[in-house]
N, C-alpha and C. Protein backbone atom coordinates (compact mmCIF):
# COMPACT_ATOMS: atom_id res chain seq x y z
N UNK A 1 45.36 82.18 117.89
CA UNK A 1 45.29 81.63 116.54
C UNK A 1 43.83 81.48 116.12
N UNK A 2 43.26 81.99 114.84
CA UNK A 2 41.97 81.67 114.29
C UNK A 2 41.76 80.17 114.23
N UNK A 3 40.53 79.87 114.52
CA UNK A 3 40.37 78.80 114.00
C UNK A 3 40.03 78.53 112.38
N UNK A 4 40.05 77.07 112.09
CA UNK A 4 39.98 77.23 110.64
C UNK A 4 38.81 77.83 109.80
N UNK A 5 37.34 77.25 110.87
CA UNK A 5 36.02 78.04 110.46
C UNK A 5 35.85 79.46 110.27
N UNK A 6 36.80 79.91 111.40
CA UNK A 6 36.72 81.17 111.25
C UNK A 6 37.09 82.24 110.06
N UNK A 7 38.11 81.24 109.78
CA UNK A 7 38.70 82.27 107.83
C UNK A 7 37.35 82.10 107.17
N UNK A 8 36.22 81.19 107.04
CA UNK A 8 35.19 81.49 106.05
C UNK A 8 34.50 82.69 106.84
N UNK A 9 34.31 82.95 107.52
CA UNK A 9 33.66 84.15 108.03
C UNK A 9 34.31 85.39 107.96
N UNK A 10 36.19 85.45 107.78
CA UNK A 10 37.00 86.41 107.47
C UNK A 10 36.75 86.82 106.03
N UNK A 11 36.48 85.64 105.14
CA UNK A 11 36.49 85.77 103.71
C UNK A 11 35.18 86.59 103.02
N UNK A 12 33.67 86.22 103.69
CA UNK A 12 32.40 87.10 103.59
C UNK A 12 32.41 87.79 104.14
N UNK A 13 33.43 88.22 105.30
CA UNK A 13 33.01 89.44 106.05
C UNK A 13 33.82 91.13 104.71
N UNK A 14 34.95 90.33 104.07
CA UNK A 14 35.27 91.58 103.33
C UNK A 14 34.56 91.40 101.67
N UNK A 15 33.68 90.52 101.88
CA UNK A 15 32.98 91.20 100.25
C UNK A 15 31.63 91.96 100.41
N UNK A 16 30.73 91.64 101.60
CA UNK A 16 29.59 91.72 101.43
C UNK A 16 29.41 93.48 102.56
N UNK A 17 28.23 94.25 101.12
CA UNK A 17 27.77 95.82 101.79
C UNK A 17 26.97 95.27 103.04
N UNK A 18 26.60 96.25 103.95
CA UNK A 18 25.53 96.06 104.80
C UNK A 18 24.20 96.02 104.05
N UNK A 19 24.28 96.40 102.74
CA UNK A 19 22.69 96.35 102.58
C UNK A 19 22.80 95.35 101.53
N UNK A 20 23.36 93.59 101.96
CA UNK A 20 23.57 92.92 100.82
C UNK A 20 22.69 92.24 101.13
N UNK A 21 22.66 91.04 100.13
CA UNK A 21 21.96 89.89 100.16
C UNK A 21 22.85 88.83 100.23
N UNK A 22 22.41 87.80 101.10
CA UNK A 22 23.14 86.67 101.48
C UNK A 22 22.65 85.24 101.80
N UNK A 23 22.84 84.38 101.76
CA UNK A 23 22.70 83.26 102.21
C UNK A 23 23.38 82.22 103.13
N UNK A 24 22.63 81.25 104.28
CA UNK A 24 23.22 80.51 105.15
C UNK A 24 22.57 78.76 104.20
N UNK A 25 23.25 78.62 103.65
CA UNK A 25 23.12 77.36 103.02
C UNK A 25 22.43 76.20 103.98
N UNK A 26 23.09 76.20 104.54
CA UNK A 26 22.69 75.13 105.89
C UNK A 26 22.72 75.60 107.57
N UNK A 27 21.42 76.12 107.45
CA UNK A 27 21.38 76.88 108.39
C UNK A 27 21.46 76.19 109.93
N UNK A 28 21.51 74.95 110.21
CA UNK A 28 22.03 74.26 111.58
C UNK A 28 21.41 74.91 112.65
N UNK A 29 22.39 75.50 113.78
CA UNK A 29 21.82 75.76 114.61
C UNK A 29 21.56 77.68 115.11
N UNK A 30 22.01 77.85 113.43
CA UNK A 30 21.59 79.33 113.23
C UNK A 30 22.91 80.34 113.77
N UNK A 31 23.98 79.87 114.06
CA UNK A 31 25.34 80.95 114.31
C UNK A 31 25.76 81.09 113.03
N UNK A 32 25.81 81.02 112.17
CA UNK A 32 26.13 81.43 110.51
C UNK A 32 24.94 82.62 110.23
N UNK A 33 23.97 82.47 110.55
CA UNK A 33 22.88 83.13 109.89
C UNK A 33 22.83 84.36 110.89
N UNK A 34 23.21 84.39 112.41
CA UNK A 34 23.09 85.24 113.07
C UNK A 34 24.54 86.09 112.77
N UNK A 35 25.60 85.75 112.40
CA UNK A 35 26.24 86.30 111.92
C UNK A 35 26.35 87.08 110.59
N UNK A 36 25.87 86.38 109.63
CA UNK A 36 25.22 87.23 108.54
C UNK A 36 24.01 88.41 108.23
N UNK A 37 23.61 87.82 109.23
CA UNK A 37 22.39 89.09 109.82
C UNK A 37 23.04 90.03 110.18
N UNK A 38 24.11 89.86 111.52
CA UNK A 38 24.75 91.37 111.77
C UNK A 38 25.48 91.94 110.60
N UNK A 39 25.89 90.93 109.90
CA UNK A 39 26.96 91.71 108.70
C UNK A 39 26.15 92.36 107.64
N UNK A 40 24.92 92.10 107.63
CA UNK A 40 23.69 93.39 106.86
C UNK A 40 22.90 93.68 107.44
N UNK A 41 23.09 94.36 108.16
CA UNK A 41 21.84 94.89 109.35
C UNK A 41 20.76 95.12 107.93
N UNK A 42 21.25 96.38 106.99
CA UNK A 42 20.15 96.80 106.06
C UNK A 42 19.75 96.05 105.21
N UNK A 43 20.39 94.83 104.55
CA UNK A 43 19.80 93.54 103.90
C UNK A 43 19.12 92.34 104.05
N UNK A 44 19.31 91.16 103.67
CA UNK A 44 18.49 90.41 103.74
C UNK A 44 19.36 89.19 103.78
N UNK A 45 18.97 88.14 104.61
CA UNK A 45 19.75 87.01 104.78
C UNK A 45 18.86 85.65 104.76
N UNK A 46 19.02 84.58 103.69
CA UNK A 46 17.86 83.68 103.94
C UNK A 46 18.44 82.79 104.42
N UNK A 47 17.81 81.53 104.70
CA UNK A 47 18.43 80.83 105.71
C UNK A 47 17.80 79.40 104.78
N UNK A 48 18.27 78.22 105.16
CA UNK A 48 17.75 76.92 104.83
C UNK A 48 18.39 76.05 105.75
N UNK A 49 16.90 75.02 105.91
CA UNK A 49 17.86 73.47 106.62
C UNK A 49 16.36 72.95 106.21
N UNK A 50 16.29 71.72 106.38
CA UNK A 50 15.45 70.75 105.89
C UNK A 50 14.65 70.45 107.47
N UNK A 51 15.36 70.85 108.38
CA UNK A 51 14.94 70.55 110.11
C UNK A 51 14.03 71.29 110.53
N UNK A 52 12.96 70.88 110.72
CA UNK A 52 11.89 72.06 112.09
C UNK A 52 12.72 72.13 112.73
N UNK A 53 13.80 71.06 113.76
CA UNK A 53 14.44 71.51 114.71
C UNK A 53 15.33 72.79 114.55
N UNK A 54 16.29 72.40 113.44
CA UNK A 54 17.31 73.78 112.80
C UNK A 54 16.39 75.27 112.79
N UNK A 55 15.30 75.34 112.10
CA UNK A 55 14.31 76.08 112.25
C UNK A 55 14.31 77.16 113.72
N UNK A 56 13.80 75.74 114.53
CA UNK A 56 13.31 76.28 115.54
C UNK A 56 14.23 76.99 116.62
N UNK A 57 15.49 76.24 116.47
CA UNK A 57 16.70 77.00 117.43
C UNK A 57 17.83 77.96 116.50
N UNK A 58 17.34 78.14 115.24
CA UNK A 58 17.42 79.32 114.56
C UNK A 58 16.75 80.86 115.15
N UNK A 59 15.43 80.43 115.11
CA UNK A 59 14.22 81.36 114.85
C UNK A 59 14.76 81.97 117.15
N UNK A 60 15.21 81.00 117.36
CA UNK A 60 14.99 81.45 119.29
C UNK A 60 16.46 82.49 119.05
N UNK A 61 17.47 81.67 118.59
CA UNK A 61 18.51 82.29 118.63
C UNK A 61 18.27 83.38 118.15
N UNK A 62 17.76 83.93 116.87
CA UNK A 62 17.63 85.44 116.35
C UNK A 62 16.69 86.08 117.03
N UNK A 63 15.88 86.10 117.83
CA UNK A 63 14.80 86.45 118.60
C UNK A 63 15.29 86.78 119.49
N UNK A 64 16.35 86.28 119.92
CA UNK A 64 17.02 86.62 121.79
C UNK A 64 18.02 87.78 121.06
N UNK A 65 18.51 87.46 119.90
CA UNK A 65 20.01 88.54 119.25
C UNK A 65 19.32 89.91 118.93
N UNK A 66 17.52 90.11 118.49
CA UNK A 66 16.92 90.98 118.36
C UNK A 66 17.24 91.34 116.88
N UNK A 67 17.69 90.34 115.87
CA UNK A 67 17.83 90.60 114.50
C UNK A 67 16.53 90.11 113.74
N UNK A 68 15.97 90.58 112.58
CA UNK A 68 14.77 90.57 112.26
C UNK A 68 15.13 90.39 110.70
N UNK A 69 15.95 90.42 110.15
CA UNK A 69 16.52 90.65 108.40
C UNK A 69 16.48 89.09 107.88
N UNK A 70 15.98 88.20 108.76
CA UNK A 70 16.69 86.34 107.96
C UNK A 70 14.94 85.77 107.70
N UNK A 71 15.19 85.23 106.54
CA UNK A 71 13.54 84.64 106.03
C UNK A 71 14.49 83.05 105.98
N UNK A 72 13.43 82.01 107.08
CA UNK A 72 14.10 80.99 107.26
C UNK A 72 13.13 80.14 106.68
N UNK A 73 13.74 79.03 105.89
CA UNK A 73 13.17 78.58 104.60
C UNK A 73 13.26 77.03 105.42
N UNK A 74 12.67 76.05 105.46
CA UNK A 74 12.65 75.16 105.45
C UNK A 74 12.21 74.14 104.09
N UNK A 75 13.29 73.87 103.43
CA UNK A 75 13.42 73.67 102.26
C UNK A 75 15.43 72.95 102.33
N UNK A 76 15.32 71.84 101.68
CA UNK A 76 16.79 71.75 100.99
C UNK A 76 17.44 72.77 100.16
N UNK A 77 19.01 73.36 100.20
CA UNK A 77 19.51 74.10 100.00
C UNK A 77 19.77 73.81 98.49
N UNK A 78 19.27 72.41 98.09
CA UNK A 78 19.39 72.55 96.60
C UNK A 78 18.55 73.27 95.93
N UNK A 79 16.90 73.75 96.64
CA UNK A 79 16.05 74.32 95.87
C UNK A 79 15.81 76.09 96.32
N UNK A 80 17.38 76.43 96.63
CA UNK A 80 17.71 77.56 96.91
C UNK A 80 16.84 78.88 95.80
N UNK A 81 18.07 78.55 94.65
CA UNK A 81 17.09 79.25 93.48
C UNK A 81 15.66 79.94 93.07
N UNK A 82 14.78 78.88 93.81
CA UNK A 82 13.17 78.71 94.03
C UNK A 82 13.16 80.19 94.66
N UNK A 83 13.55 80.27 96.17
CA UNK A 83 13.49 81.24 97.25
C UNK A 83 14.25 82.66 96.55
N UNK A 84 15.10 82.37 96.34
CA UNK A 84 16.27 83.45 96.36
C UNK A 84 15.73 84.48 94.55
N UNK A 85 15.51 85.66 94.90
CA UNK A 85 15.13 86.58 93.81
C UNK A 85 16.29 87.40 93.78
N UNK A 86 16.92 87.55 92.51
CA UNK A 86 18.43 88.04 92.65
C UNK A 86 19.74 87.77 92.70
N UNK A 87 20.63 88.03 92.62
CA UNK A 87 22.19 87.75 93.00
C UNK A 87 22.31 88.42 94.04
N UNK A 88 23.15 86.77 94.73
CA UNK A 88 23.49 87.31 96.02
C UNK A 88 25.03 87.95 96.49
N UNK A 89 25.75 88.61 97.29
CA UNK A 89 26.67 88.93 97.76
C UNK A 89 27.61 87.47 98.24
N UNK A 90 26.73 87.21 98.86
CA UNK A 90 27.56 86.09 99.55
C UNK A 90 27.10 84.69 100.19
N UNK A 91 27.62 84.18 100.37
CA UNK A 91 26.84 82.55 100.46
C UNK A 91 28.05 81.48 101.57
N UNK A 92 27.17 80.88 102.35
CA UNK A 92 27.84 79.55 103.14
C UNK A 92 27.03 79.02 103.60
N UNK A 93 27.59 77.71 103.19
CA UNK A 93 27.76 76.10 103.11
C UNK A 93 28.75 75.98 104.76
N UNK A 94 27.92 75.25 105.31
CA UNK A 94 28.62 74.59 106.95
C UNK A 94 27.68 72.90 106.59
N UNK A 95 28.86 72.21 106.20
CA UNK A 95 28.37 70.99 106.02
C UNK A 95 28.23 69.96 106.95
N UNK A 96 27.61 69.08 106.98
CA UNK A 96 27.41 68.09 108.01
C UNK A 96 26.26 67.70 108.40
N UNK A 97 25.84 67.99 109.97
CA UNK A 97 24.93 67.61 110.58
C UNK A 97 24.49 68.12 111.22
N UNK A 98 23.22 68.88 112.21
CA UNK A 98 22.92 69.64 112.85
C UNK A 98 23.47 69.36 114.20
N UNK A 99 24.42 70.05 114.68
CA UNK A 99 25.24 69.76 116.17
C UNK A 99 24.22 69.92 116.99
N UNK A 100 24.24 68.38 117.65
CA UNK A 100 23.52 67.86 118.50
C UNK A 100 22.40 67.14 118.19
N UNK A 101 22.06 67.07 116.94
CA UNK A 101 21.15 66.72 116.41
C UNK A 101 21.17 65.00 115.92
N UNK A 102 20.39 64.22 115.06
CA UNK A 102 20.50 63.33 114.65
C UNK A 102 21.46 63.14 113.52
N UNK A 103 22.57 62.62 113.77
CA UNK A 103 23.84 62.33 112.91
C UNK A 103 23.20 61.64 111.73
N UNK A 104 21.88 60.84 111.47
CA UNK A 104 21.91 60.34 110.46
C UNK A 104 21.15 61.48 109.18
N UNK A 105 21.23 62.73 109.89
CA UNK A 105 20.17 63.26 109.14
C UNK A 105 21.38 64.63 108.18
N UNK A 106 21.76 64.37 107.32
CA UNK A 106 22.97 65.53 107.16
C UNK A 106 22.99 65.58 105.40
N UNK A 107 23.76 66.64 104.89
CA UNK A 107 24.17 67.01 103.64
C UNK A 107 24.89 65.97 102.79
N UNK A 108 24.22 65.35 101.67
CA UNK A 108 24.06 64.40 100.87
C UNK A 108 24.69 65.30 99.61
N UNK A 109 25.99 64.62 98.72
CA UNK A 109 26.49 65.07 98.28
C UNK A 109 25.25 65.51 96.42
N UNK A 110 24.48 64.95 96.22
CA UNK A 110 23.76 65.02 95.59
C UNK A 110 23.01 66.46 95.01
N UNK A 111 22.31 66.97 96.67
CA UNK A 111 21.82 68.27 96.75
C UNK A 111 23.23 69.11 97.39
N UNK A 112 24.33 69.02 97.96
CA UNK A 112 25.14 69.62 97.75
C UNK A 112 26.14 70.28 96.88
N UNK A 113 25.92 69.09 95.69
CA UNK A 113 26.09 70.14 94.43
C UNK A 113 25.30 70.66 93.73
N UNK A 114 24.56 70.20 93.82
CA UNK A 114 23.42 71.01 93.26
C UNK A 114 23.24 72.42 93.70
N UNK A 115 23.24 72.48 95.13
CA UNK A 115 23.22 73.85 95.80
C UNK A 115 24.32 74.76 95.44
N UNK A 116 25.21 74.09 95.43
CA UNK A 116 26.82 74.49 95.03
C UNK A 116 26.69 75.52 93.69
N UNK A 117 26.26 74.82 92.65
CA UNK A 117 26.01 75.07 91.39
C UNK A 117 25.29 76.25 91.38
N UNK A 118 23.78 76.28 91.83
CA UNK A 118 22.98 76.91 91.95
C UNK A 118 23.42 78.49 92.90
N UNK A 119 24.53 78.07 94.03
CA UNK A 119 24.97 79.20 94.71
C UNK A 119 25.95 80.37 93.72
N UNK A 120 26.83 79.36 93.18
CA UNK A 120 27.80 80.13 91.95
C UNK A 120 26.80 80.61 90.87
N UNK A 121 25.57 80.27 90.83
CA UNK A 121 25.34 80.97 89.17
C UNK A 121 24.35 82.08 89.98
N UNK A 122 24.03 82.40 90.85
CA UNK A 122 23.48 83.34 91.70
C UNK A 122 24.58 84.39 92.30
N UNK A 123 26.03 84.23 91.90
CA UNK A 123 27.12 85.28 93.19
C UNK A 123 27.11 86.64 91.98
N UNK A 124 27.11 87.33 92.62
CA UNK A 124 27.37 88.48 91.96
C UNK A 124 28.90 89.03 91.67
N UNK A 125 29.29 89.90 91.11
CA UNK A 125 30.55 89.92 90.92
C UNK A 125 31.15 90.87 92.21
N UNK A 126 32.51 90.27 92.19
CA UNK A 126 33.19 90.78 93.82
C UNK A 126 32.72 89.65 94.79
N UNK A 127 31.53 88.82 94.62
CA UNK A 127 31.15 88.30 95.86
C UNK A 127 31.64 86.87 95.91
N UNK A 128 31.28 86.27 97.14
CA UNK A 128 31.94 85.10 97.97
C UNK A 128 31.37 84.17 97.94
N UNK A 129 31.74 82.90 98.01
CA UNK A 129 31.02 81.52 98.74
C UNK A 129 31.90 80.57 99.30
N UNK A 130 31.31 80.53 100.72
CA UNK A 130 32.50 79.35 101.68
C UNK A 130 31.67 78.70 101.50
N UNK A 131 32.31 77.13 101.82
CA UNK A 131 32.27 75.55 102.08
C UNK A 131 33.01 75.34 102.92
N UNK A 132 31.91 75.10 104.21
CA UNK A 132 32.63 74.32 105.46
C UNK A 132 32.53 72.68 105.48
N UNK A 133 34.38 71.89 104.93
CA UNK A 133 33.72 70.61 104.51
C UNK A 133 34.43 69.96 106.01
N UNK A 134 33.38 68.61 106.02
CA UNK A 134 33.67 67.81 107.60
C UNK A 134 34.04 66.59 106.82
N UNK A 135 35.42 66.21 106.90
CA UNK A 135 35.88 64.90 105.66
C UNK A 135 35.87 63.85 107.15
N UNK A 136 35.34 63.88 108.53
CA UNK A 136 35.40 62.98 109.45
C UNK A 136 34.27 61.47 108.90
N UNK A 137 33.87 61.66 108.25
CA UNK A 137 32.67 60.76 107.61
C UNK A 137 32.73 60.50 106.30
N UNK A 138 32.45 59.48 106.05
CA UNK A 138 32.09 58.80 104.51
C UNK A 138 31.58 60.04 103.90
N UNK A 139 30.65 60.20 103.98
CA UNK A 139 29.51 61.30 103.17
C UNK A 139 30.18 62.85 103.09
N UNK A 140 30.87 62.81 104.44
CA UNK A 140 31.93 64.26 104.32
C UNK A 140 33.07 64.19 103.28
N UNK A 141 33.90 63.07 103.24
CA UNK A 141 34.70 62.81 102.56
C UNK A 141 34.20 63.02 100.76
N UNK A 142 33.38 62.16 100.76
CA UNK A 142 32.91 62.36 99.37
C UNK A 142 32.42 63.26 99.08
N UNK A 143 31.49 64.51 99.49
CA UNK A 143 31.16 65.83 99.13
C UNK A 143 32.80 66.05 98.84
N UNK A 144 33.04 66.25 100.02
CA UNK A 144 34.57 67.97 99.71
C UNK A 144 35.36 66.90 98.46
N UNK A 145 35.38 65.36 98.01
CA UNK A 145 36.29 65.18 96.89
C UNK A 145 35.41 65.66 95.98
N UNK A 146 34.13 65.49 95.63
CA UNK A 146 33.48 66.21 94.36
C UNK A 146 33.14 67.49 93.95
N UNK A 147 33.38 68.19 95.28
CA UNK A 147 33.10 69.59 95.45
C UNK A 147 34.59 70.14 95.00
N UNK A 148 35.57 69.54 95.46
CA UNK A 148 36.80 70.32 94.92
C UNK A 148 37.40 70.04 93.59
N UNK A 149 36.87 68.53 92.86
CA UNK A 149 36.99 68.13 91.40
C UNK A 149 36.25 69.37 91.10
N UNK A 150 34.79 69.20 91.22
CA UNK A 150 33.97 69.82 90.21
C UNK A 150 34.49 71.63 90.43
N UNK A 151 34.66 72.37 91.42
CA UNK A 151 35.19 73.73 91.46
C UNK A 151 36.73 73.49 91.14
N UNK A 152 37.23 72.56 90.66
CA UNK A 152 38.48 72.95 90.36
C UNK A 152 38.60 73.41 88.84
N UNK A 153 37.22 73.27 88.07
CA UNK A 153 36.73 72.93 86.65
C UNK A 153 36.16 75.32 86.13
N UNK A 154 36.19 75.49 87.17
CA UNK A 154 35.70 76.92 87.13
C UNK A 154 36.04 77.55 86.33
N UNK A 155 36.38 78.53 85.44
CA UNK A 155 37.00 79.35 84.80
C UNK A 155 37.79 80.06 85.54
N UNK A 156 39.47 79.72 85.60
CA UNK A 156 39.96 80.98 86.04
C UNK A 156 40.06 82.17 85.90
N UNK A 157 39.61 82.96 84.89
CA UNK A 157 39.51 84.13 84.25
C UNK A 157 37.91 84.66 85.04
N UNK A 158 37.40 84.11 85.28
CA UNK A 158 36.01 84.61 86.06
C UNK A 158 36.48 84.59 88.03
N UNK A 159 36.71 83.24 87.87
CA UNK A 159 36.36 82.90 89.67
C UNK A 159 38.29 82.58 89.89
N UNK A 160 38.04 82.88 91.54
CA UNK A 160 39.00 82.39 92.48
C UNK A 160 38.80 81.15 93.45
N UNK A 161 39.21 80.53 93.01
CA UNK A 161 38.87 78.82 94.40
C UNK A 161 39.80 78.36 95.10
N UNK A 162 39.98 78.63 96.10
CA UNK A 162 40.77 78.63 97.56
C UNK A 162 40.65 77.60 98.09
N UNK A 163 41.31 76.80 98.88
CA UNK A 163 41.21 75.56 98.94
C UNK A 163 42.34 75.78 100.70
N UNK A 164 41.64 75.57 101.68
CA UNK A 164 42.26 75.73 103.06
C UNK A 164 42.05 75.05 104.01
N UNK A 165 43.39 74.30 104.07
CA UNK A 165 43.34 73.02 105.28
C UNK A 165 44.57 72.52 105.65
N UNK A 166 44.36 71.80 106.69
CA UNK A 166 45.60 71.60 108.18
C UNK A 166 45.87 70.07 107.30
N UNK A 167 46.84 70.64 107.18
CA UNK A 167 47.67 69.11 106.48
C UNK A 167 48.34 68.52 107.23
N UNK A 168 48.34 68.73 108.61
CA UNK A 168 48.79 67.46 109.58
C UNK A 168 47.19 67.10 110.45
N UNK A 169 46.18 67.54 109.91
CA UNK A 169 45.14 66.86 110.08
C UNK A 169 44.00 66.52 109.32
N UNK A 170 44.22 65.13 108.85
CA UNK A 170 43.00 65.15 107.81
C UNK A 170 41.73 64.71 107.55
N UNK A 171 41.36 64.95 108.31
CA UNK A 171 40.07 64.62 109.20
C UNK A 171 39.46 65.59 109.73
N UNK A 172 40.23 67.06 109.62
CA UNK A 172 39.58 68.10 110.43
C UNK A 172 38.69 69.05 109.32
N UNK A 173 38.10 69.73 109.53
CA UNK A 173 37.52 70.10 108.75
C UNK A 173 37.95 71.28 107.73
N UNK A 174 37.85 71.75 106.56
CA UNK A 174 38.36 72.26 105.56
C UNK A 174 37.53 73.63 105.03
N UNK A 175 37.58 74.66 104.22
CA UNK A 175 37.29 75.25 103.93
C UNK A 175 37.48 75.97 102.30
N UNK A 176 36.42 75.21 101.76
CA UNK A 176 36.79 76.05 100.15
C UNK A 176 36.01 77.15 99.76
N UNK A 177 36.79 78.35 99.30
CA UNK A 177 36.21 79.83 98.60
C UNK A 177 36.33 80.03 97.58
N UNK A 178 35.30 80.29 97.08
CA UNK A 178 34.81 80.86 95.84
C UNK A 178 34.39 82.29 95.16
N UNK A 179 35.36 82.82 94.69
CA UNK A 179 35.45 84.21 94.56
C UNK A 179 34.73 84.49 93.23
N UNK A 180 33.85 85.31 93.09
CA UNK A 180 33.33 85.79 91.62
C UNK A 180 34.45 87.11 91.18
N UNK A 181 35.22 87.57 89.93
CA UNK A 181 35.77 88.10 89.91
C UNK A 181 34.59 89.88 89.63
N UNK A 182 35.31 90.68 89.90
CA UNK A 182 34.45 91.80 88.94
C UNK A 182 34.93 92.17 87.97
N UNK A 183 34.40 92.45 86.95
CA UNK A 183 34.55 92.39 85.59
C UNK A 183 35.54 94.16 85.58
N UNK A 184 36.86 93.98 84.97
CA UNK A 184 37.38 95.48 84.58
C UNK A 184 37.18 96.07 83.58
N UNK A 185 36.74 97.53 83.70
CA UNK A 185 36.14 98.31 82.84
C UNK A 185 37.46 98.59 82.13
């Protein structure tokens, strides 16, 4: 059986070319970003976390994988925009906290929509954006309720918003997608 994280990685793995552009919203401990790297060998993948640490066991992890395509931004994922030249293919959000890291230091629903916002007016058409939400915490809880008010507000005629979770557990973590439609000729 997949795990649940794993459908956001099923969901970018069928929109995005190898020579796309992409983003790891919260780049943690860099397995999102090393995965997006392989999924464009010929593109470009940027990365963000606010952590030297995230940074730094990013930068080892892609160094040992021998991938070279990720420009790792140390910067909040709200001031994505700043970095990012272009529309991107595809985009994820892994919310929380850096595993293993200091629990008090994590995604504040504030710059999470903001990033949110900023990720959707950057997707190109055909392309994707997961949200990996962790509702085990106050601060988790309240992102994924404002994140799924405010994307429930989308235009259906443009976007698709997917909404995927274990309803005999609610506390486990969730996954919402965001589909840009492509426009028919």
């Amino acid at each position: 059986m997949l795990q649940l994280l794993d459908y956001a990685k099923s969901f970018i793995t069928s929109a995005v070319p190898e020579n796309g552009t992409v983003a790891d919203f919260t780049m943690g401990n860099g397995h999102d970003t090393l995965f997006l790297c392989r999924l464009v060998p010929e593109g470009k993948v940027y990365a963000f976390d606010i952590q030297q640490q995230a940074l730094n066991n990013t930068k080892k992890l892609l160094d040992e994988s021998g991938v070279t395509n990720a420009i790792l931004i140390k910067d909040s994922h709200a001031n994505a925009a700043e970095y990012i030249d272009g529309p991107i293919d595809a985009g994820m959000f892994n919310l929380g906290w850096l595993p293993g890291g200091d629990k008090s230091i994590h995604t504040l629903r504030e710059s999470t929509l903001k990033a949110v916002d900023s990720a959707v007016a950057m997707l190109r058409e055909g392309g994707i954006i997961t949200v990996s939400v962790y509702p085990g915490h106050s601060e988790g809880t309240t992102e994924g309720d404002l994140l799924t008010e405010k994307l429930s507000t989308l235009d259906k005629l443009h976007y698709c918003v997917s909404y995927l979770r274990l309803i005999n557990s609610p506390d486990a973590p969730y996954v919402i997608a965001i589909e840009k439609y492509k426009k028919k000729k």
